[in-house]
N, C-alpha and C. Protein backbone atom coordinates (compact mmCIF):
# COMPACT_ATOMS: atom_id res chain seq x y z
N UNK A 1 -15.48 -0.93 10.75
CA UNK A 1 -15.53 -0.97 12.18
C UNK A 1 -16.87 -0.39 12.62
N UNK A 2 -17.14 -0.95 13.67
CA UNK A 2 -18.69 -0.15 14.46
C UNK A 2 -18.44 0.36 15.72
N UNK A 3 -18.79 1.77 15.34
CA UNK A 3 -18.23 3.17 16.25
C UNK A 3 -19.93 2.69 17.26
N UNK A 4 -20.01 2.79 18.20
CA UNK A 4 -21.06 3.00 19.31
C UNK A 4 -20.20 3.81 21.13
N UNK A 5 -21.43 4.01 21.59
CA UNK A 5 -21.17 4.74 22.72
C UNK A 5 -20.63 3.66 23.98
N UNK A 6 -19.76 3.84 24.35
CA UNK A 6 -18.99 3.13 25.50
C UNK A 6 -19.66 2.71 26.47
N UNK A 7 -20.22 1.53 26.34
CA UNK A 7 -21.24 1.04 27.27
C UNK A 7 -20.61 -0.32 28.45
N UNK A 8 -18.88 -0.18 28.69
CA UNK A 8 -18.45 -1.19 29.46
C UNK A 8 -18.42 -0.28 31.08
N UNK A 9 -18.38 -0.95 32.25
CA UNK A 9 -18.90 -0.56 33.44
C UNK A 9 -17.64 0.46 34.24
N UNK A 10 -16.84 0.53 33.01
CA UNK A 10 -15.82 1.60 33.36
C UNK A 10 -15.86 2.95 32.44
N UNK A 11 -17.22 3.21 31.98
CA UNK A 11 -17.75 4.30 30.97
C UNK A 11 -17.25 5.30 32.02
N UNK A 12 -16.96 6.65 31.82
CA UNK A 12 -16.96 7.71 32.39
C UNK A 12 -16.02 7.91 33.11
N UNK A 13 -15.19 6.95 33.16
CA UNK A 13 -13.99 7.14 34.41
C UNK A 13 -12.71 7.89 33.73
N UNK A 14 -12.44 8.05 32.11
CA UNK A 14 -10.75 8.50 31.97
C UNK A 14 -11.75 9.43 30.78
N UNK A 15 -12.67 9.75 30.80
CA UNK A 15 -12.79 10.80 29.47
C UNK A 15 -14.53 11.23 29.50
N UNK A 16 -15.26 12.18 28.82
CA UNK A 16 -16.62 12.32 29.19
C UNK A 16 -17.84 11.44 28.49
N UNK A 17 -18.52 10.79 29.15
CA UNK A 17 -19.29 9.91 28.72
C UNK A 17 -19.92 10.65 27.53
N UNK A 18 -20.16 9.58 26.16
CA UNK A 18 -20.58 10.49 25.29
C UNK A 18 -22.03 10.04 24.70
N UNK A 19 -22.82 10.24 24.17
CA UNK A 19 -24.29 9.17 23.34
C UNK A 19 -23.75 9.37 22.28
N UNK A 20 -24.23 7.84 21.68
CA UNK A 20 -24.21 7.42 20.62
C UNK A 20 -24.21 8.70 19.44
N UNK A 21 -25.56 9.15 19.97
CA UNK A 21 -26.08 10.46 18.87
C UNK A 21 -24.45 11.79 18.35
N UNK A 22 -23.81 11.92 19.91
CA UNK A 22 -22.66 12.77 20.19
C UNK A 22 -21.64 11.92 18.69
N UNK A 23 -21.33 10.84 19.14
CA UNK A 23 -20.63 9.84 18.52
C UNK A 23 -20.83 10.03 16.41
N UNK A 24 -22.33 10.06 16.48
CA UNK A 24 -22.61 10.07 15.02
C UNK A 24 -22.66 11.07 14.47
N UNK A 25 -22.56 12.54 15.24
CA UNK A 25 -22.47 13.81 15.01
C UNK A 25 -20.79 13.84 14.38
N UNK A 26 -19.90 13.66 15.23
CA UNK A 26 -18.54 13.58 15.09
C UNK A 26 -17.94 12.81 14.21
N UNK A 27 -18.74 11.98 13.80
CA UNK A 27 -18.69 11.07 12.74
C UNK A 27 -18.67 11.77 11.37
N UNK A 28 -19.80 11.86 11.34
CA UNK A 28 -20.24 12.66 9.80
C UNK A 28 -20.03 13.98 9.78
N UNK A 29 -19.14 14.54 10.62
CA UNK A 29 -18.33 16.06 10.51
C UNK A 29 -16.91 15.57 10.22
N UNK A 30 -16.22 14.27 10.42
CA UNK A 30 -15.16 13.45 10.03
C UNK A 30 -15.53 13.14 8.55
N UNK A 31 -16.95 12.73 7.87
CA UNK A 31 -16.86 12.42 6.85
C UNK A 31 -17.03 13.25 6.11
N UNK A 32 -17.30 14.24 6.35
CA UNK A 32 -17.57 15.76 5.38
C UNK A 32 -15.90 16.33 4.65
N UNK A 33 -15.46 15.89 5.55
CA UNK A 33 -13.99 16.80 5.41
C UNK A 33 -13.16 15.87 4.99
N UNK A 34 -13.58 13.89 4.67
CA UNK A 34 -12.48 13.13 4.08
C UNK A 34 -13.57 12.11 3.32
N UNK A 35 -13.07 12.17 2.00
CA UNK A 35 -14.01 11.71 0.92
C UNK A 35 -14.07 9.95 1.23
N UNK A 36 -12.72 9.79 1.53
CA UNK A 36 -12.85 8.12 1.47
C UNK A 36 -13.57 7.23 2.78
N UNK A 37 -13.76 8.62 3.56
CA UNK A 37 -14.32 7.59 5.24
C UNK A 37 -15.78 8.13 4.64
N UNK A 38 -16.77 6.38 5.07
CA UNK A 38 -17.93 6.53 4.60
C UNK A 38 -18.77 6.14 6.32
N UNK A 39 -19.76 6.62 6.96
CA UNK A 39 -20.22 6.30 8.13
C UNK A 39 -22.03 5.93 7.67
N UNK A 40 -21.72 5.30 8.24
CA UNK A 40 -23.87 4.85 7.96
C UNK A 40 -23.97 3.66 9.53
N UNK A 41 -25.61 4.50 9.65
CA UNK A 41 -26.29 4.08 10.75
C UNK A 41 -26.53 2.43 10.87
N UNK A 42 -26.07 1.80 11.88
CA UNK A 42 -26.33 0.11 11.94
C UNK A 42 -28.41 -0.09 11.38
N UNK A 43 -28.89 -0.55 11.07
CA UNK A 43 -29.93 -1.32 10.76
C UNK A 43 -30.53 -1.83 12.26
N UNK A 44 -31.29 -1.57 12.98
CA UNK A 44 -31.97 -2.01 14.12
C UNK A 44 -31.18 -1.20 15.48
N UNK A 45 -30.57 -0.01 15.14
CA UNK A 45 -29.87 0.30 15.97
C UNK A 45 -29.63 1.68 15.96
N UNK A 46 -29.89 2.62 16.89
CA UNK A 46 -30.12 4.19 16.20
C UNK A 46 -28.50 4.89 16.77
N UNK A 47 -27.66 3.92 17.56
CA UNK A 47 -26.88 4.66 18.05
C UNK A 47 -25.28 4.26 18.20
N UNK A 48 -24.80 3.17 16.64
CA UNK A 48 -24.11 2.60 16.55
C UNK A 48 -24.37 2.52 14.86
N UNK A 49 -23.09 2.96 14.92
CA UNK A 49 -22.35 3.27 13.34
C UNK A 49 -21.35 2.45 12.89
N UNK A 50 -21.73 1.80 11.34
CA UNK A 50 -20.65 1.40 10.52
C UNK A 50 -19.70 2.28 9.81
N UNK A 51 -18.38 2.19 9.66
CA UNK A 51 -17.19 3.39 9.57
C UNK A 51 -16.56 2.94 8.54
N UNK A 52 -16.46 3.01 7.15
CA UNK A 52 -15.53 2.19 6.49
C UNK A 52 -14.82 3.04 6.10
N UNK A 53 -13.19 2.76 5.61
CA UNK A 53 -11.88 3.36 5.74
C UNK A 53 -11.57 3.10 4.73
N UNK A 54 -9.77 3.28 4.32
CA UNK A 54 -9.33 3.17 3.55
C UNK A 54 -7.84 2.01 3.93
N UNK A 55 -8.11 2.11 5.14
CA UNK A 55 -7.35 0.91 5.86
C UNK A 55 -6.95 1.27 7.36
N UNK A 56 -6.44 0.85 8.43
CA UNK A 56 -6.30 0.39 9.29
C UNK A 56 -5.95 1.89 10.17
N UNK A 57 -4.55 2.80 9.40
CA UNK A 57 -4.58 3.75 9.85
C UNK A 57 -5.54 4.84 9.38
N UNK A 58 -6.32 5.12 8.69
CA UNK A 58 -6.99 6.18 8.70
C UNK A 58 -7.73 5.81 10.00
N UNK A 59 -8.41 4.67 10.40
CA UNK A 59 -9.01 4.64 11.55
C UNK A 59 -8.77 4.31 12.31
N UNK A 60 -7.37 4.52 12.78
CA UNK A 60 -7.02 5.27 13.91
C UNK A 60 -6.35 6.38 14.25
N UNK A 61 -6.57 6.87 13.10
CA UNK A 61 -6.53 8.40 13.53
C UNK A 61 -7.88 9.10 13.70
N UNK A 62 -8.89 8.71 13.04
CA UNK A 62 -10.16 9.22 13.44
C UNK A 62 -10.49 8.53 15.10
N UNK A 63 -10.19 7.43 15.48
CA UNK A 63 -10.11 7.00 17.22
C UNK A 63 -9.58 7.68 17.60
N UNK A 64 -8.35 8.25 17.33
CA UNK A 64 -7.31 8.97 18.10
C UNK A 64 -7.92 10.24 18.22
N UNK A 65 -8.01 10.79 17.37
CA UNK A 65 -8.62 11.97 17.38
C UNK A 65 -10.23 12.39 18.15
N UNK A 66 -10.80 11.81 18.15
CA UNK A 66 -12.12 11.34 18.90
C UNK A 66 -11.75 11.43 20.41
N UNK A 67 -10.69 10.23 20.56
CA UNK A 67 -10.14 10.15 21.96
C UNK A 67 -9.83 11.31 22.62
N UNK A 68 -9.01 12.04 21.79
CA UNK A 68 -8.12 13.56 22.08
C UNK A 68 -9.46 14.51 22.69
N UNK A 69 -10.69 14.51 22.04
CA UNK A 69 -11.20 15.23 22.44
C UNK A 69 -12.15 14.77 23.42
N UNK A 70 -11.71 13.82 24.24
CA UNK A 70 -12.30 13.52 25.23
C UNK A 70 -13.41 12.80 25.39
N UNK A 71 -13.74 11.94 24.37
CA UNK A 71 -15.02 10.75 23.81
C UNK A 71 -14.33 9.38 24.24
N UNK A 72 -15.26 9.43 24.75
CA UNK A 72 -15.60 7.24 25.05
C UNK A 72 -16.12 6.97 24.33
N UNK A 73 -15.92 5.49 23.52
CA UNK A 73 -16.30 5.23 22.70
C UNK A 73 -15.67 3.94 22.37
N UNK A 74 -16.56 2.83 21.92
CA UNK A 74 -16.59 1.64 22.05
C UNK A 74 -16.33 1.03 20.19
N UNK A 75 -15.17 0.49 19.81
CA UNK A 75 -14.96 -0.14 18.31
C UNK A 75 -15.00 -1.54 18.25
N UNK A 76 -15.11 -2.22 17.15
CA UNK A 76 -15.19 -3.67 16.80
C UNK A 76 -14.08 -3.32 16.46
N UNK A 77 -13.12 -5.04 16.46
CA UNK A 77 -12.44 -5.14 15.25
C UNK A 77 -12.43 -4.60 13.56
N UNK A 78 -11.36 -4.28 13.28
CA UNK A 78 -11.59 -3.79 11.35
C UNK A 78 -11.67 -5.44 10.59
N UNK A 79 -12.94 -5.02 9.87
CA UNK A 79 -12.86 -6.11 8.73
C UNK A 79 -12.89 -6.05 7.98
N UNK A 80 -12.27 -6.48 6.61
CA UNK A 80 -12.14 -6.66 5.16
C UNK A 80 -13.65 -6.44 4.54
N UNK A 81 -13.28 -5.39 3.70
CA UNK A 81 -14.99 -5.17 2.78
C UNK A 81 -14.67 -5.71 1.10
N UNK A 82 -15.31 -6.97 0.92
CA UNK A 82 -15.32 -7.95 0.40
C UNK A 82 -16.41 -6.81 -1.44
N UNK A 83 -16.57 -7.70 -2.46
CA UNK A 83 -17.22 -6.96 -3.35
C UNK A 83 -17.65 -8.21 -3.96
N UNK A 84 -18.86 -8.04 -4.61
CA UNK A 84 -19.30 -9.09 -5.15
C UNK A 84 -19.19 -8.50 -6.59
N UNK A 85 -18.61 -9.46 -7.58
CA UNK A 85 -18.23 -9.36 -8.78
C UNK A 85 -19.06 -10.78 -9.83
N UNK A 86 -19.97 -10.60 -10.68
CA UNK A 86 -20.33 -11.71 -11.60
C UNK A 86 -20.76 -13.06 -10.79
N UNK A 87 -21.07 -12.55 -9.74
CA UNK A 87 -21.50 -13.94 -8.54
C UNK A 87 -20.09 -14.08 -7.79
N UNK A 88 -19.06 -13.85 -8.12
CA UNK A 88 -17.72 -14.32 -7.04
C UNK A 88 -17.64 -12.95 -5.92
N UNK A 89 -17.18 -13.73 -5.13
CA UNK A 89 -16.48 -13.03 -4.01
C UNK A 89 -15.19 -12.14 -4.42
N UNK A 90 -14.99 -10.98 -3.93
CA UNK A 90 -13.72 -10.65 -4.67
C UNK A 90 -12.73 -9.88 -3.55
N UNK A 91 -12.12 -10.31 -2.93
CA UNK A 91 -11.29 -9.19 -1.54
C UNK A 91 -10.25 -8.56 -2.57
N UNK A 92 -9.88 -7.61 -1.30
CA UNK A 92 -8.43 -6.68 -2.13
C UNK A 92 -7.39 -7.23 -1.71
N UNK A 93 -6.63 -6.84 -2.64
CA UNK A 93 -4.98 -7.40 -2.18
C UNK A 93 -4.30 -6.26 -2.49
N UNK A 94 -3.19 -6.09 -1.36
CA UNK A 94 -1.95 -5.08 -1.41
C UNK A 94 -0.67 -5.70 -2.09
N UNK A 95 0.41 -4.90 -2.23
CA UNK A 95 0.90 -5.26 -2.41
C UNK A 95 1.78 -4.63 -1.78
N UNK A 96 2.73 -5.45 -0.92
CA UNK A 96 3.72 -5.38 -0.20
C UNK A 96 5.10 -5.19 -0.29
N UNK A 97 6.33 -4.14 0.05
CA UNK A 97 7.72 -3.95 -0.63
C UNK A 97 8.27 -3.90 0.24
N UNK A 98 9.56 -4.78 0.59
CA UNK A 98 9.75 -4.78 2.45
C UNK A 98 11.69 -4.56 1.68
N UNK A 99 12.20 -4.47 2.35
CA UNK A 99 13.82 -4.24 1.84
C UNK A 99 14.31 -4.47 3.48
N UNK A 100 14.87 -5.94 3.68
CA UNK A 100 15.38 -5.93 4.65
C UNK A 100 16.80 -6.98 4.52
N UNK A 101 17.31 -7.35 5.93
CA UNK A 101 18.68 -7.41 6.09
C UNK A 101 18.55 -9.35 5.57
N UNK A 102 19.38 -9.63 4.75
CA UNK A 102 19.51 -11.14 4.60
C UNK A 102 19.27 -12.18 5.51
N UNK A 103 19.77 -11.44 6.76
CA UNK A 103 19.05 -12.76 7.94
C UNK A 103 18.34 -12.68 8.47
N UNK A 104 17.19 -11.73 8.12
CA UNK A 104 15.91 -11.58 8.48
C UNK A 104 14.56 -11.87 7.26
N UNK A 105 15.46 -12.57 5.95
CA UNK A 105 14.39 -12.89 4.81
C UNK A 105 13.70 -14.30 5.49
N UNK A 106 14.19 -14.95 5.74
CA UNK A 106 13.18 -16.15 5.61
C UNK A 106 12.02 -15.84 7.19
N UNK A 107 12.31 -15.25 8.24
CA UNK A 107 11.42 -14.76 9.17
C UNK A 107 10.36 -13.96 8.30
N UNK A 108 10.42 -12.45 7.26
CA UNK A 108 9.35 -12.31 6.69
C UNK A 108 8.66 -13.08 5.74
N UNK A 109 9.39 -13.24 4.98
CA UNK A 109 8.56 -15.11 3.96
C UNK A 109 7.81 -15.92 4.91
N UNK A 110 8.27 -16.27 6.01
CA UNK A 110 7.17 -17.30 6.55
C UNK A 110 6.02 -16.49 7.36
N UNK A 111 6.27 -15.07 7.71
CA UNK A 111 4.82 -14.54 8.50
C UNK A 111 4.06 -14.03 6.88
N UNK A 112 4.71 -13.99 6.37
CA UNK A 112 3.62 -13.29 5.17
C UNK A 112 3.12 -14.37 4.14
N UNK A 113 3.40 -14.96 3.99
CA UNK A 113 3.30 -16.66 3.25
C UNK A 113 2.20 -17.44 4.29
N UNK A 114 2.60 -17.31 5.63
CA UNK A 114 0.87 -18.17 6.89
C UNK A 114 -0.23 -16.84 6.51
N UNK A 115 -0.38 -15.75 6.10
CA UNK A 115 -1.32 -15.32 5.96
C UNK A 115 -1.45 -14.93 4.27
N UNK A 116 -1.27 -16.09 3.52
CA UNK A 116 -1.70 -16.24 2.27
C UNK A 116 -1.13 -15.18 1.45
N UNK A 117 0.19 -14.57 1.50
CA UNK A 117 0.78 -13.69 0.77
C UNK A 117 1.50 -14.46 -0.35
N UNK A 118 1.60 -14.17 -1.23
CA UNK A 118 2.93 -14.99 -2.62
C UNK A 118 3.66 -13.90 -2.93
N UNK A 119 4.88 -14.63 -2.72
CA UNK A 119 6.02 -13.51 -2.94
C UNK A 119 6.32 -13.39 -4.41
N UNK A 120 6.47 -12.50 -4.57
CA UNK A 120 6.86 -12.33 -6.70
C UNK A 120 7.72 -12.01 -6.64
N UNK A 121 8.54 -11.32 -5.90
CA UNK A 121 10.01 -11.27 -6.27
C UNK A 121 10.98 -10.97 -5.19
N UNK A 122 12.27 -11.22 -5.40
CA UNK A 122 12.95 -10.90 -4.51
C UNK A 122 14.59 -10.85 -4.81
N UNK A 123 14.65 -9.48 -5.14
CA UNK A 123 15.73 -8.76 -5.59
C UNK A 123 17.02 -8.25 -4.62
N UNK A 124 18.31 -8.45 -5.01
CA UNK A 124 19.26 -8.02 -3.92
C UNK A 124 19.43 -6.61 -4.18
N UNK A 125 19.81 -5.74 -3.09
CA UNK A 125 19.64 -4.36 -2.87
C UNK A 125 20.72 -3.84 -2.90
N UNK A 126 21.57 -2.92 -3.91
CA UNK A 126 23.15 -2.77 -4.42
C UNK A 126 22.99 -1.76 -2.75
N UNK A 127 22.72 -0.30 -2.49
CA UNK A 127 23.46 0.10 -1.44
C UNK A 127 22.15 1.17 -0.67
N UNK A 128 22.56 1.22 0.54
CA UNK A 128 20.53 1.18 1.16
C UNK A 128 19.56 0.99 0.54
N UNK A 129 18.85 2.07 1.03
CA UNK A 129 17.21 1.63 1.15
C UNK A 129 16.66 2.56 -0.75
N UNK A 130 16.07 1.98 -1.45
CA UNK A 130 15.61 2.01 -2.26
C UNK A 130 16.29 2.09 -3.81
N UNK A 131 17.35 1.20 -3.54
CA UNK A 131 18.41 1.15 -4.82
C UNK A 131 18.94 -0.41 -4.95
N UNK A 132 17.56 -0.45 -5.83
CA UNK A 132 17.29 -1.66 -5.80
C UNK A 132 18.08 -2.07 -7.19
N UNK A 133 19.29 -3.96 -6.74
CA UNK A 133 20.04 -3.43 -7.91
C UNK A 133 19.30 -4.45 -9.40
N UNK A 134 20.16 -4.17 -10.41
CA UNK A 134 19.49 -4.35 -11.30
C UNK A 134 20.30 -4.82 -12.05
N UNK A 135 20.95 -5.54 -11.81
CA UNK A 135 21.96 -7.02 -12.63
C UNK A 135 21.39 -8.33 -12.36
N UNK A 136 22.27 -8.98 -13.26
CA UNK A 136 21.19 -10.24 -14.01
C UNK A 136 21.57 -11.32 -12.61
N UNK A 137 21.95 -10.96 -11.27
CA UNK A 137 22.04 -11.91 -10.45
C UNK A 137 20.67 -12.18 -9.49
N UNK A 138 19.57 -11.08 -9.71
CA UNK A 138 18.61 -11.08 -8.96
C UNK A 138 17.72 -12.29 -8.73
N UNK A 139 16.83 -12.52 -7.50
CA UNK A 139 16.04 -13.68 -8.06
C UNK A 139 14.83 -13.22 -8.21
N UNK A 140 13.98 -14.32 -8.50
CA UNK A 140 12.20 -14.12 -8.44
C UNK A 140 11.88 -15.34 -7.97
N UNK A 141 10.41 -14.93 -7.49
CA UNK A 141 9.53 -16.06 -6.93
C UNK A 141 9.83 -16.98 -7.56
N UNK A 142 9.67 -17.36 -8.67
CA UNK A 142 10.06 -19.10 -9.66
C UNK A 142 11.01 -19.72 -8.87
N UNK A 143 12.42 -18.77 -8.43
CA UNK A 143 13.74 -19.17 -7.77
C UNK A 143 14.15 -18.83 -6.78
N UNK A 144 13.30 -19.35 -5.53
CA UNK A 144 13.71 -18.66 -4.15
C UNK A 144 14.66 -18.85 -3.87
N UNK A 145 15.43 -20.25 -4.26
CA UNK A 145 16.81 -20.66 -3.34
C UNK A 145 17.81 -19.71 -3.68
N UNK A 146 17.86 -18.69 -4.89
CA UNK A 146 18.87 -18.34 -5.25
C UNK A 146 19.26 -17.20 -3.92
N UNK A 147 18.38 -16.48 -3.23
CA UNK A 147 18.34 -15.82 -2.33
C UNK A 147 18.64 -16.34 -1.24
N UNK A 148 18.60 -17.94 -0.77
CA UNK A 148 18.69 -18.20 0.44
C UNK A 148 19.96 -18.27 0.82
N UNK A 149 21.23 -18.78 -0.42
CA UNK A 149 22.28 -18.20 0.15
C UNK A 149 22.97 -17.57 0.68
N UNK A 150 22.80 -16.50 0.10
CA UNK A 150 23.47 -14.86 0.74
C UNK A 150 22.16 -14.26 1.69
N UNK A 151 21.23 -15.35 2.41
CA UNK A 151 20.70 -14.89 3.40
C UNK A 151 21.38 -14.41 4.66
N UNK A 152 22.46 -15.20 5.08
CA UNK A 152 23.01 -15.23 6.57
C UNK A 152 24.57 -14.06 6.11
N UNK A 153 23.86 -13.01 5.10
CA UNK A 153 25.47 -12.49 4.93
C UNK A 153 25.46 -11.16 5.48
N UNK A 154 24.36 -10.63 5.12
CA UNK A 154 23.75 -9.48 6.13
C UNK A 154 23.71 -8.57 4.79
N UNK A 155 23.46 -8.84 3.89
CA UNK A 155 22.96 -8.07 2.42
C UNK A 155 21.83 -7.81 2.93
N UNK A 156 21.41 -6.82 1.69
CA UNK A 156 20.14 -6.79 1.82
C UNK A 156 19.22 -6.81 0.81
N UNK A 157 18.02 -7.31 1.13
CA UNK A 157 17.44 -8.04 0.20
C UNK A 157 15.81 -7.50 0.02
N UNK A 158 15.52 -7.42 -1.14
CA UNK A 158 14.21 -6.24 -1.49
C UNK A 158 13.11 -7.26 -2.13
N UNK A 159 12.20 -7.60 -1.36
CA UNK A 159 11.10 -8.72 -1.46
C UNK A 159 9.89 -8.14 -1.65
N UNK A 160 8.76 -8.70 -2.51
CA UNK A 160 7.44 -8.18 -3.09
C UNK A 160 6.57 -8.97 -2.89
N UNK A 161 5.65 -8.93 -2.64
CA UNK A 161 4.36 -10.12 -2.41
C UNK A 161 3.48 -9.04 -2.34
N UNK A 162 1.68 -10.11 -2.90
CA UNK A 162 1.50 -10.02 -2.66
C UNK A 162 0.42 -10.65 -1.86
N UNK A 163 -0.59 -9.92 -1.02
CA UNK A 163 -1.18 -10.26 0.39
C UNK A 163 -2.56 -9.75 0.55
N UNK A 164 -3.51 -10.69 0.72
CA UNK A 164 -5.20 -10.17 0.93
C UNK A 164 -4.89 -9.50 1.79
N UNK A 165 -6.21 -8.40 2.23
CA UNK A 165 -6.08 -7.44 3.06
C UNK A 165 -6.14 -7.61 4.21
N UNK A 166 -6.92 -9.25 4.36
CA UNK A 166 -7.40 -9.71 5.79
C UNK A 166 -6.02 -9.96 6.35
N UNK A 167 -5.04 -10.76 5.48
CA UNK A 167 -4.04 -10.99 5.93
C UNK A 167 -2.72 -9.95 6.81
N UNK A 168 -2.74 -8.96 6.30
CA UNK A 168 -2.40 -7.47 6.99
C UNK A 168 -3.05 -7.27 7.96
N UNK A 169 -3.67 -7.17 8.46
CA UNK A 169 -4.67 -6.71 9.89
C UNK A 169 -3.76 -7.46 10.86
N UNK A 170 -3.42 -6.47 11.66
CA UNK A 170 -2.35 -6.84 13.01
C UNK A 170 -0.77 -7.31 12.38
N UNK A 171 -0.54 -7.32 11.26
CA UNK A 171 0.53 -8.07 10.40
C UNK A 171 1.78 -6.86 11.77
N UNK A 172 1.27 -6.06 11.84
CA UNK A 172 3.20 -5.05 12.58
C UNK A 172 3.32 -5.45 13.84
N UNK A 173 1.81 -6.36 14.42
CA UNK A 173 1.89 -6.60 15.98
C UNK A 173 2.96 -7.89 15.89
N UNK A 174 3.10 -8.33 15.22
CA UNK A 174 3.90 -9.73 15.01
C UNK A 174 5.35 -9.75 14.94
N UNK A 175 5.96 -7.89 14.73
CA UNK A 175 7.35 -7.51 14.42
C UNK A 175 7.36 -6.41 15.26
N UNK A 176 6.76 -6.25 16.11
CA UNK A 176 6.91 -4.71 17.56
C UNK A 176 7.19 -5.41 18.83
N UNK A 177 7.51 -5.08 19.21
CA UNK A 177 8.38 -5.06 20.34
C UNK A 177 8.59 -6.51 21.49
């Protein structure tokens, strides 16, 4: 993300106008104290910073926190930091463990499947949340249908994929409210 000083025509109105410089101070006193947030100065630009994370919430808790103390302050969208490997392109992938109710499997399969997720497995769940069971009735990705039956029964059902990172970005705005 690129941290810069709040330059829209409603600067100064809900918090104290801050410079850039204020901005990159607070920055690199954020990166002193957390190994994985890395901040470096934009290239043609003395007062607008690149912020890279460890994903989505660490940075926003460093916004949040910024905010709290009363900084304006202007972010890009988060984007995927890509690696170049032997000439290829190489993104990260998560991997995803969702344990939900049978008539809500095929709603997550299809939002996580449009943003290029593959599901590897998908196991029925003997009794709540993380008892996952382990008899020979389970399915896997090879055999989705075996799951689609006892979708509408209100079991519950413990699904794995996984999902580029780009594909996650906003993925909870799609299941809130």
């Amino acid at each position: 993300m690129v941290f810069s000083a709040n330059d829209s025509p409603l600067s100064g109105k809900s918090g104290k106008a801050v410079t850039g410089r204020a901005i990159g101070q607070r920055l690199a006193q954020e990166a002193e104290s957390s190994v994985s947030l890395k901040v470096n100065v934009l290239q043609g630009s003395t007062e607008k910073y690149d912020v890279q994370a460890r994903g989505e919430m660490q940075l926003a808790v460093v916004i949040e926190g910024m905010r709290r103390e009363g900084m304006e302050l202007a972010v890009s969208p988060p984007q995927v930091l890509y690696r170049m490997e032997d000439g290829r392109k190489l993104e990260p992938l998560e991997e995803v463990v969702l344990e939900v109710d049978g008539s809500h499997v095929g709603t997550i399969i299809e939002a996580l499947t449009a943003r290029r997720g593959d599901l590897l497995e998908v196991t029925p769940v003997a009794h709540g949340f993380g008892a996952a069971a382990t008899d020979s009735s389970s399915s896997s990705a090879e055999d989705p249908a075996g799951s689609s039956s006892s979708s509408g029964t209100g079991d519950r059902q413990r699904l794995v994929f996984e999902v580029p990172a780009r594909g996650m970005i906003g993925l909870r705005s799609l299941f809130a409210g």
